[in-house]
Protein backbone atom coordinates (compact mmCIF):
# COMPACT_ATOMS: atom_id res chain seq x y z
CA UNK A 1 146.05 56.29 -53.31
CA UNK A 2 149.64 57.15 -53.92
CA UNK A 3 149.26 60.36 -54.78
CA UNK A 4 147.22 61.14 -51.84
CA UNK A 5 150.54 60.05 -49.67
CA UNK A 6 152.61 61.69 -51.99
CA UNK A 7 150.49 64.84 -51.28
CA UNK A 8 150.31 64.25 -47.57
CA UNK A 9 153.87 63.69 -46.84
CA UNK A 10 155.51 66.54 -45.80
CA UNK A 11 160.25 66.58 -46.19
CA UNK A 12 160.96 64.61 -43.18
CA UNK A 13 163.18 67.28 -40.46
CA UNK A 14 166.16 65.88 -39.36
CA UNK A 15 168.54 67.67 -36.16
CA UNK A 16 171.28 66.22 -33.99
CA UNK A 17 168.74 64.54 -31.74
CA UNK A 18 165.90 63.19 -33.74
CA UNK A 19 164.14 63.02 -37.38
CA UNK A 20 160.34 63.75 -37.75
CA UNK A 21 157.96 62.54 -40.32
CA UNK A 22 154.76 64.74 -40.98
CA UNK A 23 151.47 64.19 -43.04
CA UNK A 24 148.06 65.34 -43.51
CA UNK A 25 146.31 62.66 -42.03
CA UNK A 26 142.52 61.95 -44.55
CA UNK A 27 140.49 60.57 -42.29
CA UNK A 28 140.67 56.78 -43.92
CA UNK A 29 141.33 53.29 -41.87
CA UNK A 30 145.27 53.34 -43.74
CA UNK A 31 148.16 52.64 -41.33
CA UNK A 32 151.53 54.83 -42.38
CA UNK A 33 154.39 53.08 -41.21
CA UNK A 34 157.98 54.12 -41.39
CA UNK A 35 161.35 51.59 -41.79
CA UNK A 36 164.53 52.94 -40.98
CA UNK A 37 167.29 50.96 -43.12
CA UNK A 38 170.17 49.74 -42.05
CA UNK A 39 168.87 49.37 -38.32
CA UNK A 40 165.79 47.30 -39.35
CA UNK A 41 163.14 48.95 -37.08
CA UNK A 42 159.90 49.48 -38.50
CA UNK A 43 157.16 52.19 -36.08
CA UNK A 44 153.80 51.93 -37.22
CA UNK A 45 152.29 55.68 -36.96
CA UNK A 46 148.87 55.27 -37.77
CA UNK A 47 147.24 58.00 -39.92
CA UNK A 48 146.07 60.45 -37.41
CA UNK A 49 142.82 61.30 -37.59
CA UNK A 50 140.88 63.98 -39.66
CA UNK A 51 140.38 66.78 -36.89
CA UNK A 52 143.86 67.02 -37.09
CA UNK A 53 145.47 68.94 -39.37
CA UNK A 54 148.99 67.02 -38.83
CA UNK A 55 150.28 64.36 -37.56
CA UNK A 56 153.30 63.33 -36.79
CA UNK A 57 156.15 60.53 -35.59
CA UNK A 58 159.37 61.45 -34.41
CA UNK A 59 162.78 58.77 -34.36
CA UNK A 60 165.73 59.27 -31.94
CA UNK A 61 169.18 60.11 -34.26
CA UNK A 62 170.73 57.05 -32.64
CA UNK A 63 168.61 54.45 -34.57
CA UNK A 64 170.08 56.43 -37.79
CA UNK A 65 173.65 55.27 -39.47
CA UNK A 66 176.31 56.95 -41.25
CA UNK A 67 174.07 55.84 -44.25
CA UNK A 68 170.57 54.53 -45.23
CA UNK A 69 166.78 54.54 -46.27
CA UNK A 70 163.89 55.84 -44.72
CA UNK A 71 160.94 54.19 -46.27
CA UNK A 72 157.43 55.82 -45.56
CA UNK A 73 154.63 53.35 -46.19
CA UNK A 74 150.50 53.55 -46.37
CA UNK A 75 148.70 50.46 -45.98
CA UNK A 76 145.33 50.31 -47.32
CA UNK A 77 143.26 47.48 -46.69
CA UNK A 78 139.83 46.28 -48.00
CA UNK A 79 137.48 43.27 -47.56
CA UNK A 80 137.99 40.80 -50.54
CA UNK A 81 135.02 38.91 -51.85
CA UNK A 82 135.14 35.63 -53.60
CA UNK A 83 133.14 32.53 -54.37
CA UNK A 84 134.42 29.63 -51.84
CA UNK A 85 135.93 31.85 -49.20
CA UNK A 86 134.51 33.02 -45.88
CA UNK A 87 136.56 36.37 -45.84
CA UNK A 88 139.63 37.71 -46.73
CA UNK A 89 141.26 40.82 -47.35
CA UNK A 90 143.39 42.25 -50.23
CA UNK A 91 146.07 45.05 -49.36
CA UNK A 92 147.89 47.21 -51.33
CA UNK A 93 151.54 48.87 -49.56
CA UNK A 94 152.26 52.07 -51.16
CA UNK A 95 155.95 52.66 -50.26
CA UNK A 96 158.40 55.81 -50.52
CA UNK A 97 161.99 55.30 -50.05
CA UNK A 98 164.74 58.56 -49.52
CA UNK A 99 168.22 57.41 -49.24
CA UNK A 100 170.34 59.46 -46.44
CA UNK A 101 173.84 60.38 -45.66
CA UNK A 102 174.31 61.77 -41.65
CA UNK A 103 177.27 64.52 -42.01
């Protein structure tokens, strides 16, 4: 699973105005979401969908400091089965982090 967002991620583009995250979206139920350290805001993307062959979230440069993370995340999420519960779920965040420096 983290290879697959390894492989999917594409070198997030950064200008003046705004930074974009890519990927190859694979058709599954996964949520990528992104953090942006130190401002603390956190965008779900989704995963796109398969028909697609990229999808995409763009930030605005002003939610980016002099200095920071971006952490790229994939949720994946399945049912968990056990003797003595109703339902549940297990889920497993796979998480990249790049550190940045805005010249």
């Amino acid at each position: 699973m983290f290879d697959s967002l390894e492989k999917s991620l594409q070198a997030p583009s950064y200008s003046r105005r705004r930074l974009e995250v890519t990927w190859r979206p694979d058709g599954t139920t996964d949520l990528i979401y992104v953090d942006l350290q130190p401002s603390g805001v956190r965008c779900v993307l989704g995963n796109g969908t398969a028909e697609a062959p990229i999808a995409h979230g763009a930030f605005p440069a002003s939610l980016l400091s002099g200095s920071g993370s971006i952490l790229v995340h994939r949720l994946h999420r399945e049912p968990l089965h056990a003797l003595g519960l109703d339902s549940g779920e297990i889920r497993f965040d796979f998480a990249r982090s790049v550190a940045y420096v805005r010249l």
